[in-house]
PDB file of N, CA and C in Angstrom:
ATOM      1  N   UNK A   1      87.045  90.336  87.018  1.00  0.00           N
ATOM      2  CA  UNK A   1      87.275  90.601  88.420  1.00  0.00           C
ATOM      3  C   UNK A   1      85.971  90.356  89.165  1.00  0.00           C
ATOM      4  N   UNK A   2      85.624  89.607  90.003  1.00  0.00           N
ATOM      5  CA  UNK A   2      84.975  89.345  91.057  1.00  0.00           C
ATOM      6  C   UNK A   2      84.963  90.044  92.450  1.00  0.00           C
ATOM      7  N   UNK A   3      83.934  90.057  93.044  1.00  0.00           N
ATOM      8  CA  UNK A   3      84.090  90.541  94.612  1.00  0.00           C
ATOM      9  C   UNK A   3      83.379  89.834  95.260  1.00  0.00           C
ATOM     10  N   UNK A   4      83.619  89.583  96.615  1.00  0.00           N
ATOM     11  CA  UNK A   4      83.074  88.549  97.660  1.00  0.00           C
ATOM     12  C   UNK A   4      82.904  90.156  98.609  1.00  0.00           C
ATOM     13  N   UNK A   5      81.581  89.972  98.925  1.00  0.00           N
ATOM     14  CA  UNK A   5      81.076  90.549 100.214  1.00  0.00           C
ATOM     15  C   UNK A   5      81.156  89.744 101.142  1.00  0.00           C
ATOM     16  N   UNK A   6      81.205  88.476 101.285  1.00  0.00           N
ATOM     17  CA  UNK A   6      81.513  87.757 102.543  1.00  0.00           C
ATOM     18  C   UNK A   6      82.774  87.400 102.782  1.00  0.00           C
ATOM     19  N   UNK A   7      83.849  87.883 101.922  1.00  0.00           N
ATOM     20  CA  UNK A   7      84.966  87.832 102.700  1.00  0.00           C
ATOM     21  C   UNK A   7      85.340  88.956 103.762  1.00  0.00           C
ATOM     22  N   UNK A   8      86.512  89.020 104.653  1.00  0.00           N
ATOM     23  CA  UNK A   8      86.597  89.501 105.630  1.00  0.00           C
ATOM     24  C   UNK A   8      87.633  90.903 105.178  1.00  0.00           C
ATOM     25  N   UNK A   9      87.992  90.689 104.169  1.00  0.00           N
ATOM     26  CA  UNK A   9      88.706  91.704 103.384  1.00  0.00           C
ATOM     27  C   UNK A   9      87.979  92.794 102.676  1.00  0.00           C
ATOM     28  N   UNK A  10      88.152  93.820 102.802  1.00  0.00           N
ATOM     29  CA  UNK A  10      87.226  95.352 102.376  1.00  0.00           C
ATOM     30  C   UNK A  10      87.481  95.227 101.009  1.00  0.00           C
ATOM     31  N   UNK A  11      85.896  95.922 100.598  1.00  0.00           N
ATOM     32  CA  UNK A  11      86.050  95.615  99.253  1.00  0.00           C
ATOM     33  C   UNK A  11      87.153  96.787  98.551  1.00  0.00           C
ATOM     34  N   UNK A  12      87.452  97.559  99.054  1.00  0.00           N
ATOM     35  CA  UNK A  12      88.769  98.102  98.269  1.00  0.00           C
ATOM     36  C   UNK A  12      89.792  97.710  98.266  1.00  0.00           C
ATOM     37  N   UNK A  13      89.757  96.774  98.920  1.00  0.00           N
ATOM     38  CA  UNK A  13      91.650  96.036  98.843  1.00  0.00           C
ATOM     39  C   UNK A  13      91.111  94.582  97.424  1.00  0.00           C
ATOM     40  N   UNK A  14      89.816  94.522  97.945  1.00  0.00           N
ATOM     41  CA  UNK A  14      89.620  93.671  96.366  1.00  0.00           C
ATOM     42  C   UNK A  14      89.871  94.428  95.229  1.00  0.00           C
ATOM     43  N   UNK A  15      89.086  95.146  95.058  1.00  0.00           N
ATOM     44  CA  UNK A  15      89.090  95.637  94.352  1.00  0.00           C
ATOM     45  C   UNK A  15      90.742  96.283  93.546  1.00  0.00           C
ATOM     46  N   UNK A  16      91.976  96.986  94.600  1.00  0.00           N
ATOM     47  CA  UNK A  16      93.369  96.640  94.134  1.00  0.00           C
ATOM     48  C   UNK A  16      93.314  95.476  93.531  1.00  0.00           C
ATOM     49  N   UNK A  17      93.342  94.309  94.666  1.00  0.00           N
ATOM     50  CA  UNK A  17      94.005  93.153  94.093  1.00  0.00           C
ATOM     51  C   UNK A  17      93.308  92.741  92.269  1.00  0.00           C
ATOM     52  N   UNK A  18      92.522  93.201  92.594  1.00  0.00           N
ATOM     53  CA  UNK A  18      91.858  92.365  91.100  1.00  0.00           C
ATOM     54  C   UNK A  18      92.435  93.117  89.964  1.00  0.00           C
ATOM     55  N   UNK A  19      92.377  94.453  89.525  1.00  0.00           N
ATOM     56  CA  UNK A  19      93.121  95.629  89.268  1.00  0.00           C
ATOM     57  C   UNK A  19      94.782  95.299  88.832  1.00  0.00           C
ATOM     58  N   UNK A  20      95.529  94.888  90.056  1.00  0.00           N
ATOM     59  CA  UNK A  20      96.616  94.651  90.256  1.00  0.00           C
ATOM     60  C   UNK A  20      96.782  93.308  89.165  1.00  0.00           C
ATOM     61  N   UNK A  21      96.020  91.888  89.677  1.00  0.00           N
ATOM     62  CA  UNK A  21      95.810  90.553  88.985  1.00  0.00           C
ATOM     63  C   UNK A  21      95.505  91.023  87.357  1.00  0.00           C
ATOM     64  N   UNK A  22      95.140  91.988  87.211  1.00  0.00           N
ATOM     65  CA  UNK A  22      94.779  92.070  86.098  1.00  0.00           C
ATOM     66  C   UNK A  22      95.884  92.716  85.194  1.00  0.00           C
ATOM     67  N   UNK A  23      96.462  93.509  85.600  1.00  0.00           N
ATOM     68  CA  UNK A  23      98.188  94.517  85.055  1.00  0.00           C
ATOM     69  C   UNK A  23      98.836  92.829  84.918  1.00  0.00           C
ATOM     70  N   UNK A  24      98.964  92.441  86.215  1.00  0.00           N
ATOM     71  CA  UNK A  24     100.066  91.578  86.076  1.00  0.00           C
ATOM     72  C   UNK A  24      99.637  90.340  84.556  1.00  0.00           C
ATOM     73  N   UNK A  25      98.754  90.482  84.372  1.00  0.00           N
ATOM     74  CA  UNK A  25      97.986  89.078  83.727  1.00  0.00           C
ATOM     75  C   UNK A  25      98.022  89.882  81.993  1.00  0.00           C
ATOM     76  N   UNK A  26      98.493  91.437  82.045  1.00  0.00           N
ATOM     77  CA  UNK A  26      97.975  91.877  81.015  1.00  0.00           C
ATOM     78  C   UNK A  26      96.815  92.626  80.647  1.00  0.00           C
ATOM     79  N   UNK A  27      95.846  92.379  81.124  1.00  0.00           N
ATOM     80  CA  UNK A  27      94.812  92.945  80.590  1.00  0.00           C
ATOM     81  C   UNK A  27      95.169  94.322  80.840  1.00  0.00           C
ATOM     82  N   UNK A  28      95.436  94.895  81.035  1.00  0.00           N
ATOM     83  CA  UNK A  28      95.552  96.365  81.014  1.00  0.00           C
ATOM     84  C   UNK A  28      97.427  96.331  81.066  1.00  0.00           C
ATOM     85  N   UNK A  29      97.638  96.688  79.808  1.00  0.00           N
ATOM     86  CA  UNK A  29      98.837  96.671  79.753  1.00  0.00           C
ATOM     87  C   UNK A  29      99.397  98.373  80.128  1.00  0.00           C
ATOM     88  N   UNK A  30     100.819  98.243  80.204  1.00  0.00           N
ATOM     89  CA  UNK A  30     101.437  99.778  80.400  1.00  0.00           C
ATOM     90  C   UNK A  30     100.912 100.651  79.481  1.00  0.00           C
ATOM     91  N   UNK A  31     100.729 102.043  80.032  1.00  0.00           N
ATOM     92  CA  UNK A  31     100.242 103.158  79.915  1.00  0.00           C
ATOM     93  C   UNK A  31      98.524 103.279  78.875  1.00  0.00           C
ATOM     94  N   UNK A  32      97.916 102.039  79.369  1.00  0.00           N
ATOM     95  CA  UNK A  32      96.938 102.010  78.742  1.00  0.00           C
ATOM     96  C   UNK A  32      95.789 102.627  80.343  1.00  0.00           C
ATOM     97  N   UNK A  33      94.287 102.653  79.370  1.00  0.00           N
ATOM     98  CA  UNK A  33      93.740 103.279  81.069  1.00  0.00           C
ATOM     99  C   UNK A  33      92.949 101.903  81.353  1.00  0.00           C
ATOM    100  N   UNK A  34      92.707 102.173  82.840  1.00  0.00           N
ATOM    101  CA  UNK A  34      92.240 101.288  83.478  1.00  0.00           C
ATOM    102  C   UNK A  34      90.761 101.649  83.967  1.00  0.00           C
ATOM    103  N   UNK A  35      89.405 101.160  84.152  1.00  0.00           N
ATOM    104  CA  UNK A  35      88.435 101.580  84.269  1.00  0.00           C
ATOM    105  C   UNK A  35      88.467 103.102  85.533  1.00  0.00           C
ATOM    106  N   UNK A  36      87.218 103.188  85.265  1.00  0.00           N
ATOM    107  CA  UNK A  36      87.297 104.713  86.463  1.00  0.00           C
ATOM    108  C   UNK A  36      86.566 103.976  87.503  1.00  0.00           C
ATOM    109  N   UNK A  37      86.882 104.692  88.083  1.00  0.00           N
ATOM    110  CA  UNK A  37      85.618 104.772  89.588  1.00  0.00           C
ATOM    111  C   UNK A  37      84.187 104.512  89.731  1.00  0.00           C
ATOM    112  N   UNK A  38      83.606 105.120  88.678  1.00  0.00           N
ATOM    113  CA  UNK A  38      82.133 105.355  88.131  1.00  0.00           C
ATOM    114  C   UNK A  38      81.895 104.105  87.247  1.00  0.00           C
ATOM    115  N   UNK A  39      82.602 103.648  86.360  1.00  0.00           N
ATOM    116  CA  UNK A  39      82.833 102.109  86.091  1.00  0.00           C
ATOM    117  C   UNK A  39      82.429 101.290  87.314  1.00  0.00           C
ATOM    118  N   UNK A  40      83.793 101.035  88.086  1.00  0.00           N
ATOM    119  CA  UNK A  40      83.903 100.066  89.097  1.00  0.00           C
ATOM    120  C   UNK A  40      82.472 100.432  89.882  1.00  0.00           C
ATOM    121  N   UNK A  41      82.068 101.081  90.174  1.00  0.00           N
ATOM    122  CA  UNK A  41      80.915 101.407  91.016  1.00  0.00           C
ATOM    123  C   UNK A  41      79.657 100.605  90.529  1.00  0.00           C
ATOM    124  N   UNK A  42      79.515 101.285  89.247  1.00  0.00           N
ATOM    125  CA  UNK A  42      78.291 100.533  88.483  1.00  0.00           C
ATOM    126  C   UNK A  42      78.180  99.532  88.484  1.00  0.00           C
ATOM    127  N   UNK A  43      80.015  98.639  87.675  1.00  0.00           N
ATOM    128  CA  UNK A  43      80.045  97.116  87.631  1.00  0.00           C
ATOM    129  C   UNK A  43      80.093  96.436  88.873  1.00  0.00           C
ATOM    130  N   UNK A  44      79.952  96.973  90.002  1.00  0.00           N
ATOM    131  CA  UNK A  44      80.123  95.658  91.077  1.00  0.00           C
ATOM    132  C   UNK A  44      78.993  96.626  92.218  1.00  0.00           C
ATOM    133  N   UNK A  45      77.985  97.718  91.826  1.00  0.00           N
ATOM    134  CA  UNK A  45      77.131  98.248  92.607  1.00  0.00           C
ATOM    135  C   UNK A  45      77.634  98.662  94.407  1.00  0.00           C
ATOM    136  N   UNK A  46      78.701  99.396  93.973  1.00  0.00           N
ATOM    137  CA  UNK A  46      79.102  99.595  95.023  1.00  0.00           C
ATOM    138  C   UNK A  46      79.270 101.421  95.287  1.00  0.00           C
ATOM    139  N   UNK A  47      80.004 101.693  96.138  1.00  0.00           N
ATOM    140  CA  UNK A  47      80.021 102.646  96.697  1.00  0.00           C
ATOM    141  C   UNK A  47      81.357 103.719  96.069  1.00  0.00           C
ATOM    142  N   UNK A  48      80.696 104.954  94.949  1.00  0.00           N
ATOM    143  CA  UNK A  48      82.481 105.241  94.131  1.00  0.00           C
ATOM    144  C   UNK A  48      83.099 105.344  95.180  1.00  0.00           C
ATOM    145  N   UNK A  49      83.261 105.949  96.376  1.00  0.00           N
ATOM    146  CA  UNK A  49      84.287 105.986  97.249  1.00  0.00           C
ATOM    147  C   UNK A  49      85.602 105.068  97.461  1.00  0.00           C
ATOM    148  N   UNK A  50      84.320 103.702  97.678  1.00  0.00           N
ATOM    149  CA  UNK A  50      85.153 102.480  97.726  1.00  0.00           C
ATOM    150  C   UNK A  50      85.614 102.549  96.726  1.00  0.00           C
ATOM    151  N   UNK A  51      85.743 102.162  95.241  1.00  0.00           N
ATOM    152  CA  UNK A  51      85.939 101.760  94.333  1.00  0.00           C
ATOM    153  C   UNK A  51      87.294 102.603  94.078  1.00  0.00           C
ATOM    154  N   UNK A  52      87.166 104.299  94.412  1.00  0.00           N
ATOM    155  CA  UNK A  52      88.030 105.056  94.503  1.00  0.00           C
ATOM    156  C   UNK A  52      88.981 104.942  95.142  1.00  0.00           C
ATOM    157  N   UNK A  53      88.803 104.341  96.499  1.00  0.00           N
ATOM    158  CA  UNK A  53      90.052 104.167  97.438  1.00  0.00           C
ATOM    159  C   UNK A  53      90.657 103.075  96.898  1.00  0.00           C
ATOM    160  N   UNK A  54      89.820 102.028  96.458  1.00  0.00           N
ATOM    161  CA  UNK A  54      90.914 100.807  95.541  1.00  0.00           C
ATOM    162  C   UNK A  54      91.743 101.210  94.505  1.00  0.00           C
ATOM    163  N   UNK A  55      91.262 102.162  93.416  1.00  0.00           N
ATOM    164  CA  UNK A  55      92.111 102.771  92.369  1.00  0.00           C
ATOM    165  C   UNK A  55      93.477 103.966  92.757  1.00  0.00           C
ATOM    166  N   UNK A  56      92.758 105.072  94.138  1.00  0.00           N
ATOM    167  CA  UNK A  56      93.848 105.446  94.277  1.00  0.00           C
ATOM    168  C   UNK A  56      95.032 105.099  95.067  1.00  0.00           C
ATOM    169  N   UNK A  57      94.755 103.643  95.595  1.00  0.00           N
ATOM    170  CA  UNK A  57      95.882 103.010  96.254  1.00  0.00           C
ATOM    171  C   UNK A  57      97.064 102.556  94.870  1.00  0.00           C
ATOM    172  N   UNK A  58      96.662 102.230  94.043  1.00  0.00           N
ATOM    173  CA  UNK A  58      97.356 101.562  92.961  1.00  0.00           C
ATOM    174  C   UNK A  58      98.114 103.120  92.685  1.00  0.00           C
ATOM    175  N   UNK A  59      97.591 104.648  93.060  1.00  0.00           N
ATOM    176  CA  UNK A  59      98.235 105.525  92.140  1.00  0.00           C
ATOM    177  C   UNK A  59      98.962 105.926  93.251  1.00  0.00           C
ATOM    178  N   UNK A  60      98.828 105.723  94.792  1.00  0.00           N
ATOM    179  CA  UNK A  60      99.773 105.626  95.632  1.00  0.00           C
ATOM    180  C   UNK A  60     100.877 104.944  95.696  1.00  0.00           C
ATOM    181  N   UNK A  61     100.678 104.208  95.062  1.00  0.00           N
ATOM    182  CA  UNK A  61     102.124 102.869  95.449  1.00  0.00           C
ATOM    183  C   UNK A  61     102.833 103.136  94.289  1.00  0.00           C
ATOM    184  N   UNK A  62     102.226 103.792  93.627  1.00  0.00           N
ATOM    185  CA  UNK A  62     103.125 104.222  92.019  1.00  0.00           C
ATOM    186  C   UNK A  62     102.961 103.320  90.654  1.00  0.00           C
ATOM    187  N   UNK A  63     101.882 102.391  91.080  1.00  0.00           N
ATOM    188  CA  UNK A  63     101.622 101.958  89.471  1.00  0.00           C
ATOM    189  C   UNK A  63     100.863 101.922  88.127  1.00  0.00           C
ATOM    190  N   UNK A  64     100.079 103.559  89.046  1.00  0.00           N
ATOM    191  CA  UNK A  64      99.047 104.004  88.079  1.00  0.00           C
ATOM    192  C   UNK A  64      99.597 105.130  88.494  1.00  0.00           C
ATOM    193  N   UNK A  65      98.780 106.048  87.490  1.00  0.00           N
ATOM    194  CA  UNK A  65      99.028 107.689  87.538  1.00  0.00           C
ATOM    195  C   UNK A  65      97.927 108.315  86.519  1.00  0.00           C
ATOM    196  N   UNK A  66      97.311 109.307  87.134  1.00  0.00           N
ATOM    197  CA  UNK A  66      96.313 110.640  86.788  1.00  0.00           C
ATOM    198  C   UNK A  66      96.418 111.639  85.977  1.00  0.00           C
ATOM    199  N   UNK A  67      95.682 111.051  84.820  1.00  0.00           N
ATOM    200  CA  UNK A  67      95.564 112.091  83.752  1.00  0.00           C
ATOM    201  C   UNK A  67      94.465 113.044  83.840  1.00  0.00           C
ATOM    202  N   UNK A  68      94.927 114.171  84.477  1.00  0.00           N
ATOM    203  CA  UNK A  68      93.509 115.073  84.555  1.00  0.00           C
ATOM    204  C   UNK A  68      92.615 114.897  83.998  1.00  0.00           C
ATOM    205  N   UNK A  69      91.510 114.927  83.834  1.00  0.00           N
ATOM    206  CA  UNK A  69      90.129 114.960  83.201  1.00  0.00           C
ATOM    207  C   UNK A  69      90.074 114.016  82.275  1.00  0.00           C
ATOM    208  N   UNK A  70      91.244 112.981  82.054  1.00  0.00           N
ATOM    209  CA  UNK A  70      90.949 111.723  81.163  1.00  0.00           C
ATOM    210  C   UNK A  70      90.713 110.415  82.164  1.00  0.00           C
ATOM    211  N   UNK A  71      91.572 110.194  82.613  1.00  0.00           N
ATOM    212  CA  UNK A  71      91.615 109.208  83.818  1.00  0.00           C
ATOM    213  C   UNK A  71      92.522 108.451  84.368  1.00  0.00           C
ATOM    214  N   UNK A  72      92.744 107.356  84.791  1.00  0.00           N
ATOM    215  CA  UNK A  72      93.983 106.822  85.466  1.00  0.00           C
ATOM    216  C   UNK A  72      94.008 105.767  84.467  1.00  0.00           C
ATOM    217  N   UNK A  73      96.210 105.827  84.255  1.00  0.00           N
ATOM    218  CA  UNK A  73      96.807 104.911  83.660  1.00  0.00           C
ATOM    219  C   UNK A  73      97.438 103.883  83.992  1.00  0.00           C
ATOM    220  N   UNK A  74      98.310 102.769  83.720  1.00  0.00           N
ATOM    221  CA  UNK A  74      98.750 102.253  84.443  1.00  0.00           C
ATOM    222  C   UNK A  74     100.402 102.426  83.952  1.00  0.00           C
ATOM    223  N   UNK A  75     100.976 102.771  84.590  1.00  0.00           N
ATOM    224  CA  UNK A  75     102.677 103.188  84.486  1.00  0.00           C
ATOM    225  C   UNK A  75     103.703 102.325  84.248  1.00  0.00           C
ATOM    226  N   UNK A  76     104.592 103.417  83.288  1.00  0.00           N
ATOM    227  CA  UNK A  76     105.834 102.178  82.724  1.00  0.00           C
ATOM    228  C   UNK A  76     105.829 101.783  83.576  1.00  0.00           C
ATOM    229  N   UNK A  77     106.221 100.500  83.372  1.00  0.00           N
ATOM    230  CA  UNK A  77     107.009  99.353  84.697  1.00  0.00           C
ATOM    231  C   UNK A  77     106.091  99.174  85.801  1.00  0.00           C
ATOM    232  N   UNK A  78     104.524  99.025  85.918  1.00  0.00           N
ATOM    233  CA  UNK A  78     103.794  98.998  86.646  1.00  0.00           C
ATOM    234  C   UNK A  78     103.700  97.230  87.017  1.00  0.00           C
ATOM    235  N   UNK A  79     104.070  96.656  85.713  1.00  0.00           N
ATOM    236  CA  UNK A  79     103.774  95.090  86.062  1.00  0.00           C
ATOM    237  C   UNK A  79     105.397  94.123  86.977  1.00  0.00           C
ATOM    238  N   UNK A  80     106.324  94.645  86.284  1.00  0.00           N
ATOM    239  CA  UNK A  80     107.645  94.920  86.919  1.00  0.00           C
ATOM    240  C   UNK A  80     107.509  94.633  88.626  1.00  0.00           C
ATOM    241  N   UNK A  81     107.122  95.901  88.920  1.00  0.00           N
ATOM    242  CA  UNK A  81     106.681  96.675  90.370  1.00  0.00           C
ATOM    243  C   UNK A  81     106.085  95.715  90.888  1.00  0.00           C
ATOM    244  N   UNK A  82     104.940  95.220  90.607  1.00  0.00           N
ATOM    245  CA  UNK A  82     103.492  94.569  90.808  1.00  0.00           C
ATOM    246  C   UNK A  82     104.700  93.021  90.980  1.00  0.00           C
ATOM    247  N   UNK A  83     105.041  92.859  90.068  1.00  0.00           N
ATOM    248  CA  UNK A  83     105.384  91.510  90.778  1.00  0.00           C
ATOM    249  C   UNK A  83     106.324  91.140  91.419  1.00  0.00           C
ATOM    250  N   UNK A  84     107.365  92.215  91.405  1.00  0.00           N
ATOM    251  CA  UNK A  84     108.374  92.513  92.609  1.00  0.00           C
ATOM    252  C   UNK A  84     107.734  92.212  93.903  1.00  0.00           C
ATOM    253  N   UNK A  85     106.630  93.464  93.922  1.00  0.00           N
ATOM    254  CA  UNK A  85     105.919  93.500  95.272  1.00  0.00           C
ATOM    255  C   UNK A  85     105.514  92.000  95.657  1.00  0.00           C
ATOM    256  N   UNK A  86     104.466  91.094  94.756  1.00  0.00           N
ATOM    257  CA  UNK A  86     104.049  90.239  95.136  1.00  0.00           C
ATOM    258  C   UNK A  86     105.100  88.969  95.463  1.00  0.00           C
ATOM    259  N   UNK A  87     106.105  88.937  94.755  1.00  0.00           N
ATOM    260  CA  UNK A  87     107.403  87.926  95.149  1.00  0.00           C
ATOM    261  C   UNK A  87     107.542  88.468  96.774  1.00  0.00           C
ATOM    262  N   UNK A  88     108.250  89.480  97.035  1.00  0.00           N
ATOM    263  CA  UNK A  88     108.525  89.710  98.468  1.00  0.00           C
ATOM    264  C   UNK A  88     106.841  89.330  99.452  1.00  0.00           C
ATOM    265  N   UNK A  89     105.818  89.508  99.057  1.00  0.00           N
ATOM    266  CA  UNK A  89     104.791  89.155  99.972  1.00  0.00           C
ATOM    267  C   UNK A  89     104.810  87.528  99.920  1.00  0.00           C
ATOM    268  N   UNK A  90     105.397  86.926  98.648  1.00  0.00           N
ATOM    269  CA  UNK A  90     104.772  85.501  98.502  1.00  0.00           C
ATOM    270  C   UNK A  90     106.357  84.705  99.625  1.00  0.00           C
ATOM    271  N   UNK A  91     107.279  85.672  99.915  1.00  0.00           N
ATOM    272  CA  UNK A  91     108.461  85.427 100.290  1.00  0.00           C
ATOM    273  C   UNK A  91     107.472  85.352 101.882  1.00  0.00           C
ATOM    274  N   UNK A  92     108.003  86.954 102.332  1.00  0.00           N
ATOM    275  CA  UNK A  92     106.971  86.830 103.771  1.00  0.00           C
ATOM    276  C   UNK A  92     106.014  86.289 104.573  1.00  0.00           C
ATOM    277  N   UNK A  93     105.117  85.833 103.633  1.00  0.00           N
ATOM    278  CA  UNK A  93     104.013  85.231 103.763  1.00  0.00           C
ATOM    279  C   UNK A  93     103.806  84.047 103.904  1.00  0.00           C
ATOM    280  N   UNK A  94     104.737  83.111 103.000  1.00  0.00           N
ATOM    281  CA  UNK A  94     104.656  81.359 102.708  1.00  0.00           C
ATOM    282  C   UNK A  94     106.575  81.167 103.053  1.00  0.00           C
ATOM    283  N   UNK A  95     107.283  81.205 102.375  1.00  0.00           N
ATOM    284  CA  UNK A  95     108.587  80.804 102.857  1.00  0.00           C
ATOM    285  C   UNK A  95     109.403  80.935 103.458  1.00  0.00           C
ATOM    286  N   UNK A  96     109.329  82.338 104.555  1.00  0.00           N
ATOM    287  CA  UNK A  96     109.720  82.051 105.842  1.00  0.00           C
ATOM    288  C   UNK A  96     109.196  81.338 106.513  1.00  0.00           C
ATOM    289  N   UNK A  97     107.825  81.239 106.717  1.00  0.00           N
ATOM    290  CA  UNK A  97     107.140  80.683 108.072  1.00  0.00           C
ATOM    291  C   UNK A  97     107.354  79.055 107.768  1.00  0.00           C
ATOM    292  N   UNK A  98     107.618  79.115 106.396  1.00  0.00           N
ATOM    293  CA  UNK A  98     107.625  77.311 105.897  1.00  0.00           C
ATOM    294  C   UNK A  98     108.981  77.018 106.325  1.00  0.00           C
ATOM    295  N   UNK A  99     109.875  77.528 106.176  1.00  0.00           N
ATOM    296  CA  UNK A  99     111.369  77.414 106.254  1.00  0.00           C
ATOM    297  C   UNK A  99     111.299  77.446 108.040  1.00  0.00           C
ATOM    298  N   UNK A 100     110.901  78.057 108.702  1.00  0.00           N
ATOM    299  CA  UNK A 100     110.787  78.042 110.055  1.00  0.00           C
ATOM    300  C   UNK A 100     110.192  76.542 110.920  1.00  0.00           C
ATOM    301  N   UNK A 101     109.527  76.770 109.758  1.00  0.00           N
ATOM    302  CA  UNK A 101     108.670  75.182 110.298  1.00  0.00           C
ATOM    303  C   UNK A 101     109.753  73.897 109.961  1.00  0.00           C
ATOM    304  N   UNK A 102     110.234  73.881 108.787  1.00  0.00           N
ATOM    305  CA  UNK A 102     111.044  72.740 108.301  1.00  0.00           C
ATOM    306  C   UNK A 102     111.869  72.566 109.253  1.00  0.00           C
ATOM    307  N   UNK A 103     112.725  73.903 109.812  1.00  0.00           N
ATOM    308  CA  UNK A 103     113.759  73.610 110.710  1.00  0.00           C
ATOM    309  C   UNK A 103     113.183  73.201 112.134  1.00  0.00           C
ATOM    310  N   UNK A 104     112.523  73.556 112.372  1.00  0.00           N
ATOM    311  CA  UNK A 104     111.441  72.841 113.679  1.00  0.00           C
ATOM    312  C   UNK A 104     111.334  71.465 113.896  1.00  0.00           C
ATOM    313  N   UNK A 105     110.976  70.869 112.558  1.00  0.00           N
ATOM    314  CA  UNK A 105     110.323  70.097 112.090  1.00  0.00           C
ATOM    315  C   UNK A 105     111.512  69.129 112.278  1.00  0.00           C
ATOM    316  N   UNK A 106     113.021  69.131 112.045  1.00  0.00           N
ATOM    317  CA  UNK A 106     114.144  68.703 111.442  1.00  0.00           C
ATOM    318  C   UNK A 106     113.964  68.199 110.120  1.00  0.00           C
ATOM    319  N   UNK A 107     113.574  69.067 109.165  1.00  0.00           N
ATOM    320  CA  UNK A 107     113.479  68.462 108.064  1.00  0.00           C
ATOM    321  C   UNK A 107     114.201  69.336 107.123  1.00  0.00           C
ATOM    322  N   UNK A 108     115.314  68.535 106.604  1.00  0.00           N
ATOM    323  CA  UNK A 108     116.222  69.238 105.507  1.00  0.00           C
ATOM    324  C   UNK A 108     115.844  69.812 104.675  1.00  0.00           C
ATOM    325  N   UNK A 109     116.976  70.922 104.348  1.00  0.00           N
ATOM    326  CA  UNK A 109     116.356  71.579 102.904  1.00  0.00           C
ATOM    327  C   UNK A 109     116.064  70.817 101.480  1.00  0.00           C
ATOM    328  N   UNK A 110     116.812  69.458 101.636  1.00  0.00           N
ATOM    329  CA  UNK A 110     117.018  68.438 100.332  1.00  0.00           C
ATOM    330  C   UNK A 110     115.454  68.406 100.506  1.00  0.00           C
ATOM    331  N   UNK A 111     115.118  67.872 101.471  1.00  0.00           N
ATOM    332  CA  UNK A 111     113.271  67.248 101.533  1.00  0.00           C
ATOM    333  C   UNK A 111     112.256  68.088 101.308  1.00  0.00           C
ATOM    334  N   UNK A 112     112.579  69.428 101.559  1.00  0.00           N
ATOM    335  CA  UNK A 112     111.680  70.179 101.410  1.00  0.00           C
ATOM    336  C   UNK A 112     111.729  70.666  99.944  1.00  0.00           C
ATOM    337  N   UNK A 113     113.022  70.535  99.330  1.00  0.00           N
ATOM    338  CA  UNK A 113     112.856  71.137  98.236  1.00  0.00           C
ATOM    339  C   UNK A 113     111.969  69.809  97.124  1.00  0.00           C
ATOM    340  N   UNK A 114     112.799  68.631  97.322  1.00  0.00           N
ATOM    341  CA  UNK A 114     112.008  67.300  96.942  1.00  0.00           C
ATOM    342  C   UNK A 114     110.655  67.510  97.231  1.00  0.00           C
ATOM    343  N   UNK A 115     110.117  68.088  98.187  1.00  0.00           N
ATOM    344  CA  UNK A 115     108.487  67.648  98.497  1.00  0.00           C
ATOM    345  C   UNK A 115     108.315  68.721  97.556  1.00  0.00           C
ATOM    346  N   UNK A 116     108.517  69.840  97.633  1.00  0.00           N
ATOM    347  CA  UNK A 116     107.813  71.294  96.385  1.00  0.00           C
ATOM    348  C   UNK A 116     108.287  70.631  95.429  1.00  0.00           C
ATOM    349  N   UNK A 117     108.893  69.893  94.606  1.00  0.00           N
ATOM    350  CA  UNK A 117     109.235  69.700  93.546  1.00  0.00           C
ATOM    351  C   UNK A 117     108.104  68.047  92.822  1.00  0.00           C
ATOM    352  N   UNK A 118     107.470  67.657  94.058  1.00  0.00           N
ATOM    353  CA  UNK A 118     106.487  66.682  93.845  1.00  0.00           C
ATOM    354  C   UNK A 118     105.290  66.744  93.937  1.00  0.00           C
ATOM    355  N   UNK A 119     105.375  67.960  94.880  1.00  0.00           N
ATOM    356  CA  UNK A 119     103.752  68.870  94.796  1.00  0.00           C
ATOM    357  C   UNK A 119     103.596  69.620  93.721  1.00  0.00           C
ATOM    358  N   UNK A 120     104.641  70.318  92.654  1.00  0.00           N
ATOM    359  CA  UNK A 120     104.753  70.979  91.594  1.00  0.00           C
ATOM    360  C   UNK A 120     104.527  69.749  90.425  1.00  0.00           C
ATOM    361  N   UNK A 121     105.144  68.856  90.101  1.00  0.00           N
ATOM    362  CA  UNK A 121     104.525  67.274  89.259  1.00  0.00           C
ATOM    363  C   UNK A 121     103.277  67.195  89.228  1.00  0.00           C
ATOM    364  N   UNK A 122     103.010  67.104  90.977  1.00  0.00           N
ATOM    365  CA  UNK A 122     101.427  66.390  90.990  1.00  0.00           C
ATOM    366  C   UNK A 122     100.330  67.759  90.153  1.00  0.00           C
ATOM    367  N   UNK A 123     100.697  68.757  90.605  1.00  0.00           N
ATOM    368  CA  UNK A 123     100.042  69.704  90.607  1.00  0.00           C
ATOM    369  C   UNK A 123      99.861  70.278  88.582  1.00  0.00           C
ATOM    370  N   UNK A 124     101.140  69.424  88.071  1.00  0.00           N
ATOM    371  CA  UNK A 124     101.095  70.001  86.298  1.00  0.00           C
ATOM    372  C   UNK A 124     100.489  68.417  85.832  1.00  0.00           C
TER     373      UNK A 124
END
């Protein structure tokens, strides 16, 4: 996991996302623990607060959870969740506004699906 101080995004929402990228990818599989606070702090010299507000967002949204005095896990069905969530953002985010545009555009669904299907070729 990486962090950019010059992006425009707080480092605790990096800090989720990377967290998050990382459940989904495996590395921290279900009900295994995920670094602490005091970790994240050290490894990226930051502020535990921050580091804290990135971890307890993940135990807000429900895909980690708090083992008293051991530390935070990551929960059945946390990767499930995680990519549920990210399908509906990758929905919101890229294929309405694309689908909005196509029809703007007059450009059929045949073409658009043909063009993703030649940008997906070029791209393997």
């Amino acid at each position: 996991m990486k962090l950019n101080t010059q992006d425009q995004k707080p480092i605790y929402l990096q800090i989720q996302e990377g967290l998050e990228n990382a459940i989904l990818a495996g590395t921290y599989a279900e009900e295994t623990q995920i670094p602490s606070t005091t970790e994240l702090s050290q490894a990226f010299q930051i502020n535990p607060a921050t580091a804290g507000k990135g971890v307890n967002t993940l135990v807000d949204e429900g895909f980690c959870y708090k083992k008293r005095g051991i530390g935070i896990f990551v929960k059945k069905g946390a990767r499930e969740m995680l990519k549920k969530k990210r399908q509906t953002a990758f929905k919101e985010t890229y294929l309405s506004p694309l689908i909005k545009e196509a029809k703007q555009l007059d450009i059929s669904m045949e073409n658009l699906i043909r063009w993703i299907k030649e940008a997906d070729d070029a791209n393997n």
